[in-house]
Protein backbone atom coordinates (compact mmCIF):
# COMPACT_ATOMS: atom_id res chain seq x y z
CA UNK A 1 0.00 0.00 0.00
CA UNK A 2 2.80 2.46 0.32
CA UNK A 3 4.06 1.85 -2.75
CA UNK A 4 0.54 2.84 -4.11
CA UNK A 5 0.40 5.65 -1.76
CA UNK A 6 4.04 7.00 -2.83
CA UNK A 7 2.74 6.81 -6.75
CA UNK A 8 -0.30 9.32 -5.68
CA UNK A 9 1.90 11.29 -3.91
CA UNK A 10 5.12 11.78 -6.25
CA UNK A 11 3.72 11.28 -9.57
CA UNK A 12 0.81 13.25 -9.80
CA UNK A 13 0.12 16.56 -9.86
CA UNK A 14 -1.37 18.61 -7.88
CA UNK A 15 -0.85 16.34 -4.76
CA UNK A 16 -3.69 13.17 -5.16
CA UNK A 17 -4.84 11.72 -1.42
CA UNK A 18 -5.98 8.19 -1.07
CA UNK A 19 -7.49 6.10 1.12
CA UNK A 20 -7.73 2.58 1.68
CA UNK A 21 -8.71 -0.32 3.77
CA UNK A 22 -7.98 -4.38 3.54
CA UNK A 23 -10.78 -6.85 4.39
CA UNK A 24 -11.06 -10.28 4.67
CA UNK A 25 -14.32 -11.67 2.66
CA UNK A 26 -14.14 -15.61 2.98
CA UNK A 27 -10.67 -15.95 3.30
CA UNK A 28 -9.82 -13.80 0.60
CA UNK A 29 -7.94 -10.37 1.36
CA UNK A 30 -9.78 -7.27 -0.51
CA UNK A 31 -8.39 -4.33 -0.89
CA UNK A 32 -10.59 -1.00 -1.38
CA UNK A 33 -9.12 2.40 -2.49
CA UNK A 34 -10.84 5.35 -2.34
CA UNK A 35 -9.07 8.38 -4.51
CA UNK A 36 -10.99 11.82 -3.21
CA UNK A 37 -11.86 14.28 -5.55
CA UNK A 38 -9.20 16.88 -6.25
CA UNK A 39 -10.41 20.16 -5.93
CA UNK A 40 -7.82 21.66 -8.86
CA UNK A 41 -7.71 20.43 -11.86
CA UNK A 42 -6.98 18.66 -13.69
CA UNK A 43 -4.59 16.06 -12.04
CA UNK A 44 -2.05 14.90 -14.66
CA UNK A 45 0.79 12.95 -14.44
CA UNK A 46 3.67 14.93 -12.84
CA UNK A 47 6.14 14.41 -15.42
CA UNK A 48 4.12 15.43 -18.46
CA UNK A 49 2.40 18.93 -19.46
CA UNK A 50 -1.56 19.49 -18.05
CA UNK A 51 -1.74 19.11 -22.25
CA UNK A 52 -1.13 14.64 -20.79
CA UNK A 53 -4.68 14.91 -18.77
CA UNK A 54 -6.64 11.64 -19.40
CA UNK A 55 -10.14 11.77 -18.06
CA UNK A 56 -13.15 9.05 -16.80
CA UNK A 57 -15.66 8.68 -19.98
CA UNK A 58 -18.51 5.46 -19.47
CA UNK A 59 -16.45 2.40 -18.33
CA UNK A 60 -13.08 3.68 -19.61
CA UNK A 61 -10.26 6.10 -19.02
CA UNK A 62 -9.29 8.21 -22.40
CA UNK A 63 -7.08 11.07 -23.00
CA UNK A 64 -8.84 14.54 -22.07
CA UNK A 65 -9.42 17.34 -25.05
CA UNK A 66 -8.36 21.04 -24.90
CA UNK A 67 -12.42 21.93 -24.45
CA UNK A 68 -12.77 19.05 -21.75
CA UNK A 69 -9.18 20.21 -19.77
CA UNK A 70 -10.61 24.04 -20.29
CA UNK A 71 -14.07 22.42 -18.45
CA UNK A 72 -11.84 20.81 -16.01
CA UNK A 73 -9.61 24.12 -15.27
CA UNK A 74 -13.06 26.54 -14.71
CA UNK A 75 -14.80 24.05 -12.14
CA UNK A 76 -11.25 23.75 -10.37
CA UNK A 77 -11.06 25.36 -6.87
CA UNK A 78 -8.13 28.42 -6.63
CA UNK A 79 -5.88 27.49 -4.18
CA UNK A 80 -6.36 29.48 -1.07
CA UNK A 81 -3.40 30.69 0.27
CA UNK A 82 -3.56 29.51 4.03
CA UNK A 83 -4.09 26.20 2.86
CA UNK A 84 -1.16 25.63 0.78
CA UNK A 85 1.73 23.42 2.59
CA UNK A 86 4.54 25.51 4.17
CA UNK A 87 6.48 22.46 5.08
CA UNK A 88 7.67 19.23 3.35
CA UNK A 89 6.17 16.30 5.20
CA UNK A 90 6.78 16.21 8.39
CA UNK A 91 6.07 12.78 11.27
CA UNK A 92 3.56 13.71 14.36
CA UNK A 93 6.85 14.56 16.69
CA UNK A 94 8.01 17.34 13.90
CA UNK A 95 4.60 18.80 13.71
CA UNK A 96 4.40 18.78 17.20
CA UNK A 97 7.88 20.16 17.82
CA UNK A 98 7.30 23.42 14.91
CA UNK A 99 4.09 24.16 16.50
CA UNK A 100 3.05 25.95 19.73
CA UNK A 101 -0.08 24.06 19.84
CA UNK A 102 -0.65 24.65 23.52
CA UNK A 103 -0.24 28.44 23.19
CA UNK A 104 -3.24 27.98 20.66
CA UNK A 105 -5.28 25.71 23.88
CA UNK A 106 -3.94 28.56 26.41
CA UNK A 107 -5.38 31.32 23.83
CA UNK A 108 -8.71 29.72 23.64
CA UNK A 109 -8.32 28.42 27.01
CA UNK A 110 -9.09 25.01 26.34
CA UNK A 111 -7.29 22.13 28.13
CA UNK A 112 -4.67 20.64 25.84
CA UNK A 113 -5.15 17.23 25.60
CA UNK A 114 -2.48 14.45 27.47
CA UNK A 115 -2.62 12.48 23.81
CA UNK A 116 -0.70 13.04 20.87
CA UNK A 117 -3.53 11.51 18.03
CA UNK A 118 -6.39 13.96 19.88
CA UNK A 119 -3.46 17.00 19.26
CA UNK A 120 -2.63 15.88 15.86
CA UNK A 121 -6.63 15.17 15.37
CA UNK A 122 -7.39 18.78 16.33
CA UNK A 123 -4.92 20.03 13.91
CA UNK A 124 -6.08 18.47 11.24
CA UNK A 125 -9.51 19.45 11.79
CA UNK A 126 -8.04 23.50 12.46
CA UNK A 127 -6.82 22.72 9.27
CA UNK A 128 -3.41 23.66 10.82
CA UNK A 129 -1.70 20.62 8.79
CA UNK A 130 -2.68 18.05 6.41
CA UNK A 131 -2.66 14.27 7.01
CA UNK A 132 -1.32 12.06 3.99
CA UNK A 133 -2.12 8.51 3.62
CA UNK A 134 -1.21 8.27 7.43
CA UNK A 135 2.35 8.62 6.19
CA UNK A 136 2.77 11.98 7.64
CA UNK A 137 1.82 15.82 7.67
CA UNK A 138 1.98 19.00 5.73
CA UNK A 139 1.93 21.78 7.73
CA UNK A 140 -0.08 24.25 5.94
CA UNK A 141 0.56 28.36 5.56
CA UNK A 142 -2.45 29.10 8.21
CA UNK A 143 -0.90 26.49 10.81
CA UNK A 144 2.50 28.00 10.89
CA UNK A 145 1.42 31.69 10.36
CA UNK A 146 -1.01 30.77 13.61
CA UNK A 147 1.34 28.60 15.95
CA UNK A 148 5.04 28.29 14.81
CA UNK A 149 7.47 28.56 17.30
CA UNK A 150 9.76 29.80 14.96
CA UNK A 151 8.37 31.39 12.02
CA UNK A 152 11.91 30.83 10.02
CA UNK A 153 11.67 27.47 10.11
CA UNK A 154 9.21 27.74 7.18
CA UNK A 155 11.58 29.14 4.18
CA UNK A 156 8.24 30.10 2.35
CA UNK A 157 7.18 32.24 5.12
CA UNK A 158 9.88 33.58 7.25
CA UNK A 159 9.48 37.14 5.58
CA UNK A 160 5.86 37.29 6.58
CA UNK A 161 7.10 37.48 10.87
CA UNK A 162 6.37 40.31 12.61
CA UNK A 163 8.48 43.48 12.76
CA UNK A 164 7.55 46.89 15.01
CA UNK A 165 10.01 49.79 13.21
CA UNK A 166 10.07 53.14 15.28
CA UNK A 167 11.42 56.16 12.78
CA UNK A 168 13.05 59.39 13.66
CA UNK A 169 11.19 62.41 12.91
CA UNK A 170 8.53 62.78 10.45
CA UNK A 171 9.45 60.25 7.70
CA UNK A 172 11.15 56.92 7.11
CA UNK A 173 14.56 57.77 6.40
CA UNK A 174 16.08 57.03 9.89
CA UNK A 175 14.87 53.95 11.96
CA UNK A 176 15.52 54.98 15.58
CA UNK A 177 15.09 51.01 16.83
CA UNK A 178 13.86 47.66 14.49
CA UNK A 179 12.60 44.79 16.66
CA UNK A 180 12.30 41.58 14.92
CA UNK A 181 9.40 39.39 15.98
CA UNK A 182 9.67 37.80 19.42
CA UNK A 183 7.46 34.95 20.65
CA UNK A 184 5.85 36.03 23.91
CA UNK A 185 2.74 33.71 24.49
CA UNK A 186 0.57 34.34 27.83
């Protein structure tokens, strides 16, 4: 299965998630894959052009046209920006180790939970990071904007940190003092 997973994952593009479960039915191991609906499209082999689309017609899978990939490309969702992935994938200990999750609890003043799979549950739902094929976790742009402990650890987003500037005078010329962010939780 993580051979099939690692084919979604690396040869595709954009980024295909599967799921999948094994059952026994008299003796006989079944598997079942479920492949969720992308919401941009159209998915194409990550090697070739969006030109090598190939879509689902009746019973059988044919290369797409120009009109059909045009179709495909106006009912795709735009990527929102806070939910694009700010990290390469990451285990539960990285994820849990780049993000101040319990300055999040303490903010909403919730009780953070003693187990790791309720944490990385609640992030997931937050939409904080992305599970994949339960090899691992994106963290997206709105879950290290909202709890990184250290915003450079994200190469994508360590210009977006906080910066307070306090000029001389009446213009910008002359900074008096710069202070780069500093992570002060409650």
């Amino acid at each position: 299965m993580a051979t099939l997973a690692n084919l979604c994952r690396n040869n595709v593009s954009p980024l295909v998630s599967i799921d999948h479960l094994i059952e026994e039915y008299e003796g006989v191991s079944l598997l079942f894959i479920h492949i969720r609906e992308s919401a941009v499209k159209p998915v194409h082999l990550a090697s070739k052009t969006i030109e090598d689309s190939y879509i689902r017609s009746g019973g059988t899978t044919r290369k797409a046209s120009r009109p059909e990939i045009g179709g495909l490309m106006l009912n795709s969702k735009t990527p929102v920006f806070e939910e694009l992935h700010a990290s390469k994938l990451k285990n539960g200990i990285e994820v849990m180790t780049l993000l101040d999750y319990a300055g999040i609890y303490r903010l909403l003043k919730k009780p953070v939970p003693s187990n790791a799979d309720e944490i990385m549950y609640w992030l997931e739902q937050e939409k904080m990071i992305n599970g994949v094929d339960g090899n691992g976790y994106y963290i997206t742009n709105f879950g290290a904007l909202a709890a990184a402990q250290n915003l450079s650890d994200f190469d994508t987003l360590s210009r977006k940190s906080i910066r307070v500037i306090k000029y001389e005078g009446k213009n910008k010329s002359e900074a008096a003092k710069s202070i780069p962010e500093v992570k002060d939780m409650p």
